[in-house]
PDB file of N, CA and C in Angstrom:
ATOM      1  N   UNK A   1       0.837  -1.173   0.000  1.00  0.00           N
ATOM      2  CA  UNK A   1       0.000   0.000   0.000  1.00  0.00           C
ATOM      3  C   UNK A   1       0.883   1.238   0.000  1.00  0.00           C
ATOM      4  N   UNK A   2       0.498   2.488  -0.851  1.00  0.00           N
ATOM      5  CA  UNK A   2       1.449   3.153  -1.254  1.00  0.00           C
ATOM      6  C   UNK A   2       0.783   4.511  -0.330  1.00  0.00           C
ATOM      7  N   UNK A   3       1.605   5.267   0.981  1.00  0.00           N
ATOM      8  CA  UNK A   3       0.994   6.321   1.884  1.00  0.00           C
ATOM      9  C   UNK A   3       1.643   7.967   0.827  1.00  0.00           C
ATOM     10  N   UNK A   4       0.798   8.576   0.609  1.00  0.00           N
ATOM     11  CA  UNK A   4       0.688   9.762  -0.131  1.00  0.00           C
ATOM     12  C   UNK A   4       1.492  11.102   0.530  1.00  0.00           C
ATOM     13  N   UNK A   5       1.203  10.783   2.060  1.00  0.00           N
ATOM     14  CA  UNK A   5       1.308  12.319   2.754  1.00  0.00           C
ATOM     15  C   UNK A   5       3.274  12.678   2.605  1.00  0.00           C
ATOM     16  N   UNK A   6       3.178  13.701   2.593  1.00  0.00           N
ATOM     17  CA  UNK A   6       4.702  14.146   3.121  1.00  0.00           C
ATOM     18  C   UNK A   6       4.942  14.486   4.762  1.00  0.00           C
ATOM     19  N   UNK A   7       6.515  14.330   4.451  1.00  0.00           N
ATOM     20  CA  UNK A   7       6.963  14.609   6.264  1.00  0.00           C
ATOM     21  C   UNK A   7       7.743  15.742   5.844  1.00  0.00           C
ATOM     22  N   UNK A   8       7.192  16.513   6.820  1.00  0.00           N
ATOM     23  CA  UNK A   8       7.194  18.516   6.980  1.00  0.00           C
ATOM     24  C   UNK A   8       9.329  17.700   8.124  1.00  0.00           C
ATOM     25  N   UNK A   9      10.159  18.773   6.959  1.00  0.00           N
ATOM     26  CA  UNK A   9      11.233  18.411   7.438  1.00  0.00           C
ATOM     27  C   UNK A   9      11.378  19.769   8.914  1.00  0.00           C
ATOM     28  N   UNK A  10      12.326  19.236   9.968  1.00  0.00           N
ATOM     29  CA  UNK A  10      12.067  20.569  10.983  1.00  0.00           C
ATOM     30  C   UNK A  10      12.643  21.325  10.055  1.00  0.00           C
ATOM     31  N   UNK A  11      12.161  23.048  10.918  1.00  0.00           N
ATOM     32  CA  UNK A  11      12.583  24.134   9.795  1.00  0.00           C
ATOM     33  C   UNK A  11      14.361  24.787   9.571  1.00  0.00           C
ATOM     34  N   UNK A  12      14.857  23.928  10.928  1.00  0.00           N
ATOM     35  CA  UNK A  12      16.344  24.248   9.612  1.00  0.00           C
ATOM     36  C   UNK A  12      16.561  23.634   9.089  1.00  0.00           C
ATOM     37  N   UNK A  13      15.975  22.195   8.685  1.00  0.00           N
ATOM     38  CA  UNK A  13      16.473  21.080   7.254  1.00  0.00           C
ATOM     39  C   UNK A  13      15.545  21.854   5.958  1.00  0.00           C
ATOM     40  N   UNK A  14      14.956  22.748   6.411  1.00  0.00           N
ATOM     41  CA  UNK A  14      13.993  23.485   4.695  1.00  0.00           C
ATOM     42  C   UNK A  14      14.846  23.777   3.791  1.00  0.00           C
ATOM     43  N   UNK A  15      14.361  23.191   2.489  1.00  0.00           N
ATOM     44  CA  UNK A  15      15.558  23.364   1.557  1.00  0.00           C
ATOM     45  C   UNK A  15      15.128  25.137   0.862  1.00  0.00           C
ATOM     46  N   UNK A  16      15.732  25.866   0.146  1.00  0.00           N
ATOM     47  CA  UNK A  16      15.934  26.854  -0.372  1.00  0.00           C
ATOM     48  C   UNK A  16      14.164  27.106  -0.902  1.00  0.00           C
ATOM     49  N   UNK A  17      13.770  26.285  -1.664  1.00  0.00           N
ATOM     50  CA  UNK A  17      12.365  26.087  -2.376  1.00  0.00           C
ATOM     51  C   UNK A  17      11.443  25.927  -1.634  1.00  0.00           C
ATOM     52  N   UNK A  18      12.159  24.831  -0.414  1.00  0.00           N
ATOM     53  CA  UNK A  18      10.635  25.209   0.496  1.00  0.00           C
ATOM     54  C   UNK A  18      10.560  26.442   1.339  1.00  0.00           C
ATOM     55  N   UNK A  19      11.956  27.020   1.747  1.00  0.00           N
ATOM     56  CA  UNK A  19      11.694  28.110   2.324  1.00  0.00           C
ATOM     57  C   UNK A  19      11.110  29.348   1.672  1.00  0.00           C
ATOM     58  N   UNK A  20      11.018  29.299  -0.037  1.00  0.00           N
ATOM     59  CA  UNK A  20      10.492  30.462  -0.489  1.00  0.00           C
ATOM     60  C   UNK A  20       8.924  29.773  -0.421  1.00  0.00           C
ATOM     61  N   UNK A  21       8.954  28.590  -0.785  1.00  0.00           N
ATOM     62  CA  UNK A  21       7.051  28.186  -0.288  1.00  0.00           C
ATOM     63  C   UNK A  21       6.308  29.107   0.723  1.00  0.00           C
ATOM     64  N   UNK A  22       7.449  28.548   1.901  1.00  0.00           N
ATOM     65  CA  UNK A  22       6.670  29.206   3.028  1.00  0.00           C
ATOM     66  C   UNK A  22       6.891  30.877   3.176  1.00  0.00           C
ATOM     67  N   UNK A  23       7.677  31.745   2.375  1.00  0.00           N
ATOM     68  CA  UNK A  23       7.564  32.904   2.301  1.00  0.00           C
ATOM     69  C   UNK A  23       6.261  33.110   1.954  1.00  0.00           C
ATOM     70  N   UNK A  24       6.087  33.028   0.493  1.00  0.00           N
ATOM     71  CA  UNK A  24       5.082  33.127  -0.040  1.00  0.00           C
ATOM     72  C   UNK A  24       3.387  33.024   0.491  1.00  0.00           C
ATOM     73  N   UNK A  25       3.300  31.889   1.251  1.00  0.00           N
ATOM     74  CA  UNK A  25       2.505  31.460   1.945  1.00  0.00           C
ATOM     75  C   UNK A  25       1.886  32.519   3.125  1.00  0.00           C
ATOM     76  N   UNK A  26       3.311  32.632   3.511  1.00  0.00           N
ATOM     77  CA  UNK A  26       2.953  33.725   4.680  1.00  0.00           C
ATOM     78  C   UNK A  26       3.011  34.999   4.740  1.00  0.00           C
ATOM     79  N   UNK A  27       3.086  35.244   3.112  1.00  0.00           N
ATOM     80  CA  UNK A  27       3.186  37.281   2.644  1.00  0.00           C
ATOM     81  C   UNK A  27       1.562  36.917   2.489  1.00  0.00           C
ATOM     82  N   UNK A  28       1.028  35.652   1.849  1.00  0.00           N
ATOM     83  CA  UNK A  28      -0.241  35.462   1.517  1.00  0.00           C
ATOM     84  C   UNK A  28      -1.223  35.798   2.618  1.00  0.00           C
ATOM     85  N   UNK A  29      -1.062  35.330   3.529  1.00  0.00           N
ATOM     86  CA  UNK A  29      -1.876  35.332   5.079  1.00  0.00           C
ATOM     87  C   UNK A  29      -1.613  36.756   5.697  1.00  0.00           C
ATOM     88  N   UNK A  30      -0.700  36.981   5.382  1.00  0.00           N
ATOM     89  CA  UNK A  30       0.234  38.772   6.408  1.00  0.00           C
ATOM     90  C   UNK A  30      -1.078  39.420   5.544  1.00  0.00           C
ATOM     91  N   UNK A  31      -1.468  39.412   4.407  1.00  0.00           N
ATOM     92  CA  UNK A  31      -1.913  40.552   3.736  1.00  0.00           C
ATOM     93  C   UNK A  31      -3.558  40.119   3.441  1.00  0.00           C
ATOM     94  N   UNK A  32      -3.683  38.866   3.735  1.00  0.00           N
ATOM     95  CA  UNK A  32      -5.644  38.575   3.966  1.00  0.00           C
ATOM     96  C   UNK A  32      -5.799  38.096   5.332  1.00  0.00           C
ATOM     97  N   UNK A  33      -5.725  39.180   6.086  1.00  0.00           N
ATOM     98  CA  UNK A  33      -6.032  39.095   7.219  1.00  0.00           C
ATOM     99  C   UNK A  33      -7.655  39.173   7.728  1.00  0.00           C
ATOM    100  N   UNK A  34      -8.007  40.274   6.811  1.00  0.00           N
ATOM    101  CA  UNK A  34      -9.561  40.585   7.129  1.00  0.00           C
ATOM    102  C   UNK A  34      -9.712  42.105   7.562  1.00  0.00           C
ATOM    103  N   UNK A  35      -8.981  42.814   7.744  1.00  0.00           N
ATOM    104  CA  UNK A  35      -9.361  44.045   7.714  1.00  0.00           C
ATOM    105  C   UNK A  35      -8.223  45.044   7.308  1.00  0.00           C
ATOM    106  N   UNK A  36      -8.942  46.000   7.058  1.00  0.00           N
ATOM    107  CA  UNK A  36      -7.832  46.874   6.490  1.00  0.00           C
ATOM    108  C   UNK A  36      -6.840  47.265   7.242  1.00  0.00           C
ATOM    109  N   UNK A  37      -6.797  47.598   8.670  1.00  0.00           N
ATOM    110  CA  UNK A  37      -5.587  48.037   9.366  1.00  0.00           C
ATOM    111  C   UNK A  37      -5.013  46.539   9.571  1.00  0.00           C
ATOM    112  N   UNK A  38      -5.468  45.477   9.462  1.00  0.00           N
ATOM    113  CA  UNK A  38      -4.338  44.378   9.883  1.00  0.00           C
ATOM    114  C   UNK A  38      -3.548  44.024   8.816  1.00  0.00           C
ATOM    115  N   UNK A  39      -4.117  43.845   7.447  1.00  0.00           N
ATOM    116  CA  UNK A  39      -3.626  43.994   6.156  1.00  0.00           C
ATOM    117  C   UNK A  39      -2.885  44.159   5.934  1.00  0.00           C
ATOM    118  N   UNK A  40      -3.024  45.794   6.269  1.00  0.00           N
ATOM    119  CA  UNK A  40      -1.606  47.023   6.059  1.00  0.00           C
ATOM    120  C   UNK A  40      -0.254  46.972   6.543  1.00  0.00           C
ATOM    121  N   UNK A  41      -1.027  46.871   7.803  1.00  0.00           N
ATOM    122  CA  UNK A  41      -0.195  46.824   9.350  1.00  0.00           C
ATOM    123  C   UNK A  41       0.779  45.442   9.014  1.00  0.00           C
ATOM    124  N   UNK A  42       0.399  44.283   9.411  1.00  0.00           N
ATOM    125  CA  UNK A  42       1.055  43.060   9.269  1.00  0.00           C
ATOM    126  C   UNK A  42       1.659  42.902   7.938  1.00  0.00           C
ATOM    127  N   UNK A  43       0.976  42.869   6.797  1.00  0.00           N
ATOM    128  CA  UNK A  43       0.783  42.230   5.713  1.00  0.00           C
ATOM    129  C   UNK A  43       2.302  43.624   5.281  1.00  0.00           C
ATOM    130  N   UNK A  44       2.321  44.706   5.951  1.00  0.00           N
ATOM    131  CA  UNK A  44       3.584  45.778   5.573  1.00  0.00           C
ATOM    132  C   UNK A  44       4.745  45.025   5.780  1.00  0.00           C
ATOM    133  N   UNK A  45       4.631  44.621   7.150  1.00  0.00           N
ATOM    134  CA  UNK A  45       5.699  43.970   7.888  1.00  0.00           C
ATOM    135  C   UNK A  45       6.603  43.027   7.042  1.00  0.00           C
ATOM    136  N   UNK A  46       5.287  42.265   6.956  1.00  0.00           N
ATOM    137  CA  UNK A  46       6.068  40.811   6.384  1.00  0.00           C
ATOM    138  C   UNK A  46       6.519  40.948   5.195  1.00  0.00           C
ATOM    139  N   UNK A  47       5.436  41.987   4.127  1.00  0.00           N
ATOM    140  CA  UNK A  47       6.585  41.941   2.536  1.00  0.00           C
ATOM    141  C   UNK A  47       7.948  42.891   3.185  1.00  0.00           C
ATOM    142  N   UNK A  48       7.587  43.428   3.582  1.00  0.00           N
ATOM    143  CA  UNK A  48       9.304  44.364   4.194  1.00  0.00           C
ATOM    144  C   UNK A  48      10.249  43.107   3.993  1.00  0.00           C
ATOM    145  N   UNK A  49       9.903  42.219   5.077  1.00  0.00           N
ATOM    146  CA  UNK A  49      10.958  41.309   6.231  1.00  0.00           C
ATOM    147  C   UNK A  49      10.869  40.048   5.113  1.00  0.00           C
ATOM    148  N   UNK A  50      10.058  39.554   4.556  1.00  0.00           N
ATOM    149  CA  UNK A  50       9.944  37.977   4.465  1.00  0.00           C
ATOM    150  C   UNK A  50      11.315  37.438   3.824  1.00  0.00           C
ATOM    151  N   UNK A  51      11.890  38.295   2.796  1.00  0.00           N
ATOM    152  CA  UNK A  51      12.338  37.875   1.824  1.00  0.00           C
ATOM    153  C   UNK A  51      14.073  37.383   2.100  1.00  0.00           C
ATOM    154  N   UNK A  52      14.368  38.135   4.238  1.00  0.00           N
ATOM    155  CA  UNK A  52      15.205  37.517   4.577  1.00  0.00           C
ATOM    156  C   UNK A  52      14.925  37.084   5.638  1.00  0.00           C
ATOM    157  N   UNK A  53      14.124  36.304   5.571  1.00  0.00           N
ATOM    158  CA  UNK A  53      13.924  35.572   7.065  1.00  0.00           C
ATOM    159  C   UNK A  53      13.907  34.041   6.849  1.00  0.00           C
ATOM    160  N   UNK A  54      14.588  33.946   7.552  1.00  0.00           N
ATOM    161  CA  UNK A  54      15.603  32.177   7.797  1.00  0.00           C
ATOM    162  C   UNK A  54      14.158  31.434   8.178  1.00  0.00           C
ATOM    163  N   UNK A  55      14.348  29.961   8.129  1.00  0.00           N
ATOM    164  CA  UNK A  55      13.701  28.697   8.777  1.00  0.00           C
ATOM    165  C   UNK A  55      12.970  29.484  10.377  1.00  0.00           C
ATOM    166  N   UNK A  56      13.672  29.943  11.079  1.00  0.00           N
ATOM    167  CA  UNK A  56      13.185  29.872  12.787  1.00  0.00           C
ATOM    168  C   UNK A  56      12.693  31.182  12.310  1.00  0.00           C
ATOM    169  N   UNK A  57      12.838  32.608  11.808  1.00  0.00           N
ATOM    170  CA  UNK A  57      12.093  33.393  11.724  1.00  0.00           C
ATOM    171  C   UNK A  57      10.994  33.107  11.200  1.00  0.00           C
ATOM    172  N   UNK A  58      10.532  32.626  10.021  1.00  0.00           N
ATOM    173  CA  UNK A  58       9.458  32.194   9.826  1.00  0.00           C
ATOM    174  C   UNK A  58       8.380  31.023  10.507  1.00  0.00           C
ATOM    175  N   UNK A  59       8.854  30.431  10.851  1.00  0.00           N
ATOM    176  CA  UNK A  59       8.288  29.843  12.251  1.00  0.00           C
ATOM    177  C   UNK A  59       7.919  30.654  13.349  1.00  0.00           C
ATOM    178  N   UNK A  60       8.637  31.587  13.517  1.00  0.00           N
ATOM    179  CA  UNK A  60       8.063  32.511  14.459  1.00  0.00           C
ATOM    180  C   UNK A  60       7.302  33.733  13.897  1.00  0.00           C
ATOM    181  N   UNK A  61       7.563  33.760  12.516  1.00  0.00           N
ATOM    182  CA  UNK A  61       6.093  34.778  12.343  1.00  0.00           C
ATOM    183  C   UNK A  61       4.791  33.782  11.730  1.00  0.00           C
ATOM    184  N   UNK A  62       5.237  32.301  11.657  1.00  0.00           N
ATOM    185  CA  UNK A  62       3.657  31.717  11.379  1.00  0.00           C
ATOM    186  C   UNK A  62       2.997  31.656  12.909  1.00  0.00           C
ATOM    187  N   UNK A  63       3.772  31.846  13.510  1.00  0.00           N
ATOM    188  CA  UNK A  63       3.316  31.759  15.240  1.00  0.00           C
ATOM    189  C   UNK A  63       2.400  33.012  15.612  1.00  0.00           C
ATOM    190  N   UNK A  64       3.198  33.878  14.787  1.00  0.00           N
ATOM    191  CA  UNK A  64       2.613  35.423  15.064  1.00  0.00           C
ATOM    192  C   UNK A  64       1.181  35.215  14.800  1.00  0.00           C
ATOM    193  N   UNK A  65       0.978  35.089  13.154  1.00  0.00           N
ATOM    194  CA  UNK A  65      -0.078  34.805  12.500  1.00  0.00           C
ATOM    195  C   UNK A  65      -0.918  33.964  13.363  1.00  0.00           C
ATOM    196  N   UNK A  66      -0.906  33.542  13.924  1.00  0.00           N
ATOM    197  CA  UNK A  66      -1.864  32.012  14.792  1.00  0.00           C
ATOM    198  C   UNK A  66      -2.649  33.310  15.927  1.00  0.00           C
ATOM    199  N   UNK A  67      -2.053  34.576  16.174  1.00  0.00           N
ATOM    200  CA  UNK A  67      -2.532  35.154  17.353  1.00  0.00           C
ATOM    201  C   UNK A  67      -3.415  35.819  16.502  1.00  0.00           C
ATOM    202  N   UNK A  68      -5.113  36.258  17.549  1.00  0.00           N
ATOM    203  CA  UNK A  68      -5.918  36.810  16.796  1.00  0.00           C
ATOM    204  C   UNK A  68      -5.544  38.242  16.631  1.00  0.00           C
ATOM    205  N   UNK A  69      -6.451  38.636  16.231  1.00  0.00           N
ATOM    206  CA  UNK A  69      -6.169  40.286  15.318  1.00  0.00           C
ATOM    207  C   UNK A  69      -6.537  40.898  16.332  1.00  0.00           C
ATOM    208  N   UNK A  70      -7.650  41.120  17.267  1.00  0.00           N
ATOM    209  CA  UNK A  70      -7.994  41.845  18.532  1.00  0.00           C
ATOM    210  C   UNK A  70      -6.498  41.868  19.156  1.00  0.00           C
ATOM    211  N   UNK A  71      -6.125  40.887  20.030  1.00  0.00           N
ATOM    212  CA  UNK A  71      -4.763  40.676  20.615  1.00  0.00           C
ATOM    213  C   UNK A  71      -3.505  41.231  19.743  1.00  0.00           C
ATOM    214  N   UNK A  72      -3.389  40.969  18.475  1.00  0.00           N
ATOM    215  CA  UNK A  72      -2.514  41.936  18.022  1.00  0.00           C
ATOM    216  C   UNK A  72      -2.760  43.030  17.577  1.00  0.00           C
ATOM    217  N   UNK A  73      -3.550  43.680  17.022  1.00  0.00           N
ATOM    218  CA  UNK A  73      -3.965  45.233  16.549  1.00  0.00           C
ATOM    219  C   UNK A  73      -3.728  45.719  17.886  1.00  0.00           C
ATOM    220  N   UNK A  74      -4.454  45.675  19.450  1.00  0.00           N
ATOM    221  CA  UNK A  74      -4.223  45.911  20.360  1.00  0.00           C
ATOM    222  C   UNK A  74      -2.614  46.245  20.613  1.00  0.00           C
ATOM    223  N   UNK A  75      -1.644  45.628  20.628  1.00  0.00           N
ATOM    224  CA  UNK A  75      -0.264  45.604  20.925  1.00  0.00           C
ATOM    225  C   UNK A  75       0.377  46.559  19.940  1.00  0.00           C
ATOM    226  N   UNK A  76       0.035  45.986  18.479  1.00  0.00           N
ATOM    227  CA  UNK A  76       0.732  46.751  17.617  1.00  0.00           C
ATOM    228  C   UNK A  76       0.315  48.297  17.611  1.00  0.00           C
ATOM    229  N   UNK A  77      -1.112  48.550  17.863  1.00  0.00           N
ATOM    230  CA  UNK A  77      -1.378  50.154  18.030  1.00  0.00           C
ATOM    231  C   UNK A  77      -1.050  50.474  19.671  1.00  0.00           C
ATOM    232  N   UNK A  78      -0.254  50.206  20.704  1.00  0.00           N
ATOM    233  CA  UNK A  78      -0.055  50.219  21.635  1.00  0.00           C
ATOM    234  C   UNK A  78      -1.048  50.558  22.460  1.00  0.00           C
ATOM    235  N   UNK A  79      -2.365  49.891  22.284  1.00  0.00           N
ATOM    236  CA  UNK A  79      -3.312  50.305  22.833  1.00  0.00           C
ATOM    237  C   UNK A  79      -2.921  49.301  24.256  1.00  0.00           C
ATOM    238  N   UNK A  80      -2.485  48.344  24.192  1.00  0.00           N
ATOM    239  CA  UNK A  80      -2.169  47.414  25.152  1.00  0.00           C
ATOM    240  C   UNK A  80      -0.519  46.848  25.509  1.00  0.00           C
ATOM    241  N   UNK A  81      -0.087  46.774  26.490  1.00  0.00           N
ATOM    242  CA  UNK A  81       1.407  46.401  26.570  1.00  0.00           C
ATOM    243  C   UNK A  81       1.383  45.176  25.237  1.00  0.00           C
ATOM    244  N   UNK A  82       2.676  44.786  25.242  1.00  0.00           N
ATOM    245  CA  UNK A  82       2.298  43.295  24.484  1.00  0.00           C
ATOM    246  C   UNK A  82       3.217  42.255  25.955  1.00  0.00           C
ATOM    247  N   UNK A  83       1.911  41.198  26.352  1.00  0.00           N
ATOM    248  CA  UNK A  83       2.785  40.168  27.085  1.00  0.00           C
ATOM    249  C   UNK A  83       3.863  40.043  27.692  1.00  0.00           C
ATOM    250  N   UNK A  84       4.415  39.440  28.275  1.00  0.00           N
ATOM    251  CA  UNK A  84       5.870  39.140  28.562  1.00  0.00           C
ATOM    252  C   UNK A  84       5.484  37.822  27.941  1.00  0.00           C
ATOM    253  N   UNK A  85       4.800  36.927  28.688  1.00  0.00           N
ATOM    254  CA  UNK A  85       4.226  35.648  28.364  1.00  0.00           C
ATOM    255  C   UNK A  85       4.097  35.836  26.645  1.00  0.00           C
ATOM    256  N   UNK A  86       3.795  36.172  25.972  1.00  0.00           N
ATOM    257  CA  UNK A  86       3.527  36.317  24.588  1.00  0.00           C
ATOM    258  C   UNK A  86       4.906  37.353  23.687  1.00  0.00           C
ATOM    259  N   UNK A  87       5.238  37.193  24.108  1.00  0.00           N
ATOM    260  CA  UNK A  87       6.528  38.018  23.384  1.00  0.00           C
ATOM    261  C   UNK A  87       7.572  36.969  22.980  1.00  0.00           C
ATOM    262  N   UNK A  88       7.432  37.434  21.714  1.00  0.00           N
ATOM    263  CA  UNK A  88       8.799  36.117  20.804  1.00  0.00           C
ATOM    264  C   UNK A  88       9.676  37.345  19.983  1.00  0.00           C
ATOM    265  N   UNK A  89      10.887  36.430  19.972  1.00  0.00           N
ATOM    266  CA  UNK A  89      11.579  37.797  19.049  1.00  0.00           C
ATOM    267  C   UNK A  89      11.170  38.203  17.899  1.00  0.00           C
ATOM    268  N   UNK A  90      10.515  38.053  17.054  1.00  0.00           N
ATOM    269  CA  UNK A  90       9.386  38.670  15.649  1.00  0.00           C
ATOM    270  C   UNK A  90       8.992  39.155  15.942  1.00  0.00           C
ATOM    271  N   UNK A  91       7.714  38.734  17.453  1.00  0.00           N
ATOM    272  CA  UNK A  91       6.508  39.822  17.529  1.00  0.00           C
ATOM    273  C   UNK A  91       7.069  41.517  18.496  1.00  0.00           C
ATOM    274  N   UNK A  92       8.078  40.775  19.028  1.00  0.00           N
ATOM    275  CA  UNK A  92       8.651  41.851  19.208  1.00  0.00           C
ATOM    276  C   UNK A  92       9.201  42.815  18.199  1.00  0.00           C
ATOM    277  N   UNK A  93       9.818  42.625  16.919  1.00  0.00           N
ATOM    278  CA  UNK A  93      10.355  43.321  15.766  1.00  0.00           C
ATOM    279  C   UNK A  93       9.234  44.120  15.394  1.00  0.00           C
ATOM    280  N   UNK A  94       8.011  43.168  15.634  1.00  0.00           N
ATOM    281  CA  UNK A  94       6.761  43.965  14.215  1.00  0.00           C
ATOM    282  C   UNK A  94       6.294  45.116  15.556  1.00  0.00           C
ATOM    283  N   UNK A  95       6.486  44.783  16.827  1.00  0.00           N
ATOM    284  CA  UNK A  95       5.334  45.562  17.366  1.00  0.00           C
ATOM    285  C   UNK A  95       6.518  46.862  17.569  1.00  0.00           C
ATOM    286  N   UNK A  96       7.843  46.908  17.859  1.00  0.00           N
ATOM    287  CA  UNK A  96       9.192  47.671  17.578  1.00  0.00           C
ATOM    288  C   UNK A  96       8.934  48.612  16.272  1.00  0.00           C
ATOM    289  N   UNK A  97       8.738  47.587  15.333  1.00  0.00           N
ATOM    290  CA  UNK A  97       8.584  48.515  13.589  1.00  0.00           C
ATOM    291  C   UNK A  97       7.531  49.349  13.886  1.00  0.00           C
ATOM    292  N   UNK A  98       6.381  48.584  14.317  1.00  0.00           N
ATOM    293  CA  UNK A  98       4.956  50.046  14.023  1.00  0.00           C
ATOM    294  C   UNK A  98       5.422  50.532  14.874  1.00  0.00           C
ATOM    295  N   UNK A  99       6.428  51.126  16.592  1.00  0.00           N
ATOM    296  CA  UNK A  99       6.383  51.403  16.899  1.00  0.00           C
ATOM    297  C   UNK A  99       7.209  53.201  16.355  1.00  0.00           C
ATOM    298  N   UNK A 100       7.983  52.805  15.308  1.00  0.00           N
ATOM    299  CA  UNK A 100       9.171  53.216  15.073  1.00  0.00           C
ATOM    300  C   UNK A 100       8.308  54.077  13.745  1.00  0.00           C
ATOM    301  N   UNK A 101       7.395  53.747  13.008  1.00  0.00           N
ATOM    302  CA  UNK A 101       6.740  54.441  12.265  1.00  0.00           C
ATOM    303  C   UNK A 101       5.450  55.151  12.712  1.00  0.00           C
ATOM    304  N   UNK A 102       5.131  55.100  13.948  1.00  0.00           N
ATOM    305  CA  UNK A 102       4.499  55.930  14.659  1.00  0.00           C
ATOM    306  C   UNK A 102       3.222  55.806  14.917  1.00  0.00           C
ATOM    307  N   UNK A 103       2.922  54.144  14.285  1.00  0.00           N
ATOM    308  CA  UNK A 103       1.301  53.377  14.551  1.00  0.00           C
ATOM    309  C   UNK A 103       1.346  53.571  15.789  1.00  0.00           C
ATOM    310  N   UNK A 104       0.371  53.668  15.943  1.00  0.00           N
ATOM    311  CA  UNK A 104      -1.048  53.541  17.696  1.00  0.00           C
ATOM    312  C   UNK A 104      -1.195  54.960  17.994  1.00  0.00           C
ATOM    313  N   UNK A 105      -1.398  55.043  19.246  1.00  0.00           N
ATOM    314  CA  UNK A 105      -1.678  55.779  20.200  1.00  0.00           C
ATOM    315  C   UNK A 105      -0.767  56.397  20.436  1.00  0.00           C
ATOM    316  N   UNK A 106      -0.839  58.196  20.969  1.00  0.00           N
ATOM    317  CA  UNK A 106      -0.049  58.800  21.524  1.00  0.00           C
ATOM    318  C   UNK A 106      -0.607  58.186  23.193  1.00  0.00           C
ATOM    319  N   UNK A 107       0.418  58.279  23.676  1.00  0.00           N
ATOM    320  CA  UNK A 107       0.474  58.535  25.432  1.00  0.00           C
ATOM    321  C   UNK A 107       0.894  58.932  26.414  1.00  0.00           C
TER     322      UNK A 107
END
């Protein structure tokens, strides 16, 4: 009997092709988020960043992606601290970048 599925190699064995897969994949998701400020916001980020981000960075921004949009729009417009508990080095970069271009809230 012949089994079809593939085995997802860990992400520093990704070869060159799969790592542009998963670029691609995840400029795809950064930018159909569902609303226009997350779009922008995220979907900015990631075409900025994707195009050098290694195996573990991208793992850590598909991680990003997994958090809802309330919880991040919140952080990224500094309407809310972001975590200690929830802070990875990406989400730290993106919520750093909007911070640095002057998204959210004055306070």
């Amino acid at each position: 009997m012949q089994h079809n599925s593939t085995i997802a190699l860990p992400p520093e064995q990704d070869s060159e092709d799969q790592l542009d897969l998963r670029r691609r994949r995840l400029l795809f998701r950064a930018l159909h988020r569902g609303t226009f400020e997350t779009d922008a916001l995220i979907g900015g980020f990631v075409e900025t960043n994707v195009a050098s981000m290694n195996a573990a960075e991208l793992a850590d921004m598909e991680a990003v992606l997994e958090i809802p949009d309330p919880d991040l729009t919140d952080w990224l417009f500094g309407r809310l601290p972001l975590p200690v508990e929830r802070e990875t080095p990406m989400l730290r970069r993106m919520v750093d970048a909007c911070r640095a271009k002057g998204v959210g809230i004055a306070g």
